[in-house]
C-alpha atoms as a PDB file:
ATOM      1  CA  UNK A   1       0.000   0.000   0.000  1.00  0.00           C
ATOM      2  CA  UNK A   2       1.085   3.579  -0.869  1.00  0.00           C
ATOM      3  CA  UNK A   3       0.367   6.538   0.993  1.00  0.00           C
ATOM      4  CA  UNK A   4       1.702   9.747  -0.761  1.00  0.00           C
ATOM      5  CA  UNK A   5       1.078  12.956   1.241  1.00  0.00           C
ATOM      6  CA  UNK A   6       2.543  15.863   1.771  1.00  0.00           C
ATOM      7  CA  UNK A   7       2.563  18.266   4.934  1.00  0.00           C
ATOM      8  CA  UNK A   8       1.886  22.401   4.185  1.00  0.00           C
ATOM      9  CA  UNK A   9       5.294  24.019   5.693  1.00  0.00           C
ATOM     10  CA  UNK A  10       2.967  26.138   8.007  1.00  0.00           C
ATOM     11  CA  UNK A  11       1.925  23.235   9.588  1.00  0.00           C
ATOM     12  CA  UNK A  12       2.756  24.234  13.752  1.00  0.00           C
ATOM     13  CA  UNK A  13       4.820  21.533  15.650  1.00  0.00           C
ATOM     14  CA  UNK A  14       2.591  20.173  17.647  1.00  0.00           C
ATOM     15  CA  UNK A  15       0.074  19.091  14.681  1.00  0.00           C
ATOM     16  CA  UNK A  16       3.542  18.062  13.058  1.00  0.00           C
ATOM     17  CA  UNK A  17       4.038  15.371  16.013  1.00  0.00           C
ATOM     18  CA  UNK A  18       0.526  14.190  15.749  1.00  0.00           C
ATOM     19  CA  UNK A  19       0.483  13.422  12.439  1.00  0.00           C
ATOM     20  CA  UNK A  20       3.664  12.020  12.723  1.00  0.00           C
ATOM     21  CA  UNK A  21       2.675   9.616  16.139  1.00  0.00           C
ATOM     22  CA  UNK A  22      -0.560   8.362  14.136  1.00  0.00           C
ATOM     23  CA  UNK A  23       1.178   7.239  10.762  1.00  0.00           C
ATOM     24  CA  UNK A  24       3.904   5.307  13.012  1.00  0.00           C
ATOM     25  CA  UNK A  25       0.991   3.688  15.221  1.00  0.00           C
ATOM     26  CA  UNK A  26      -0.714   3.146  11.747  1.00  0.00           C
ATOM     27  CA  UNK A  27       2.066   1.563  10.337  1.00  0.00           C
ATOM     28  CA  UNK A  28       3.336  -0.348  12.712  1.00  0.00           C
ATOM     29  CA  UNK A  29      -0.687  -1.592  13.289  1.00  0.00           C
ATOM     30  CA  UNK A  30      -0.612  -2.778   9.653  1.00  0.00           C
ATOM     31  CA  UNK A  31       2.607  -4.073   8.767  1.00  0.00           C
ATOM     32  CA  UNK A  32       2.942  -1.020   6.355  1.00  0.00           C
ATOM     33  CA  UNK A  33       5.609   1.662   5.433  1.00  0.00           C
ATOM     34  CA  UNK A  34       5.371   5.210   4.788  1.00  0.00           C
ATOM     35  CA  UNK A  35       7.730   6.982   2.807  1.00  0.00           C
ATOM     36  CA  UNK A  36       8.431  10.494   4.178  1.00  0.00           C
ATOM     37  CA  UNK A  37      10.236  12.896   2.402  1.00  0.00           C
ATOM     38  CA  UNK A  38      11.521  15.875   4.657  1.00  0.00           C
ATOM     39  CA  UNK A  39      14.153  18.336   5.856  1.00  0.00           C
ATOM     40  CA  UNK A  40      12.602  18.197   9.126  1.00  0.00           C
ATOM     41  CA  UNK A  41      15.751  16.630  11.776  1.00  0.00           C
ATOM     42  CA  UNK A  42      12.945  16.207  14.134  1.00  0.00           C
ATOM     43  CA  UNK A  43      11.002  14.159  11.774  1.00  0.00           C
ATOM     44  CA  UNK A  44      13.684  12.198  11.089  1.00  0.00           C
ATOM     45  CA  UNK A  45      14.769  11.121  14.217  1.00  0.00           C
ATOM     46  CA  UNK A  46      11.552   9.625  15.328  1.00  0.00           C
ATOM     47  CA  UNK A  47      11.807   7.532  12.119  1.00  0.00           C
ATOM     48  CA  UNK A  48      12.256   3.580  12.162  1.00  0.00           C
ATOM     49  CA  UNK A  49      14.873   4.061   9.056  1.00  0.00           C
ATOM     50  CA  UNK A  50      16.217   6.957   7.279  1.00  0.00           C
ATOM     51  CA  UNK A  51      18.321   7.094   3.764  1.00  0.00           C
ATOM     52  CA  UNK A  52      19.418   9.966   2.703  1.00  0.00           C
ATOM     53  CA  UNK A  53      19.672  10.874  -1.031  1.00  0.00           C
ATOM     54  CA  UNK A  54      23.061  13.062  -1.110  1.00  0.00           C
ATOM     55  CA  UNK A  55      23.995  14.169  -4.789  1.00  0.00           C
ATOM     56  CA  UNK A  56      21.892  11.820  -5.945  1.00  0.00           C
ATOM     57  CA  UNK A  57      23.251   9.098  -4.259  1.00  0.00           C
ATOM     58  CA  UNK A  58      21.345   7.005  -1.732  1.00  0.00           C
ATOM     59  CA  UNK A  59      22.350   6.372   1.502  1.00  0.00           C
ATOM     60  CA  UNK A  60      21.529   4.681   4.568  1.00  0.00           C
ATOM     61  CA  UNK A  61      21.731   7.039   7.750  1.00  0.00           C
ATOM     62  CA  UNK A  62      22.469   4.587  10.848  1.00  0.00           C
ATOM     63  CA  UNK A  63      19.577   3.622  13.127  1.00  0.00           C
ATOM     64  CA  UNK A  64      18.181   6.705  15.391  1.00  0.00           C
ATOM     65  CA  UNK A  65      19.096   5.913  19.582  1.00  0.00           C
END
């Protein structure tokens, strides 16, 4: 299953978190993914797995603590 979405940049941080806390639950629930595309460090660090895509090149960013 594929989910694309995409957040407004206005979005304030706390609606940010929620969002973010009810797609892991979701996905975790299900067995399913979600493919996040961001800048956002915060974001990313609550994130199961992260690659990176440097120059084109992808990468795999080591598991968050």
């Amino acid at each position: 299953m594929t989910t694309p979405g995409d957040a407004p940049p206005s979005l304030v941080s706390h609606t940010t978190d929620r969002v973010q806390g009810l797609t892991r639950e979701s996905a975790h629930a299900h067995g399913a993914a979600f493919i996040i595309a961001t800048h956002d460090a915060r974001l990313t660090g609550r994130c199961d797995r992260v690659l990176n895509l440097p120059d084109g090149r992808l990468q795999c960013a080591p598991p968050p603590m």
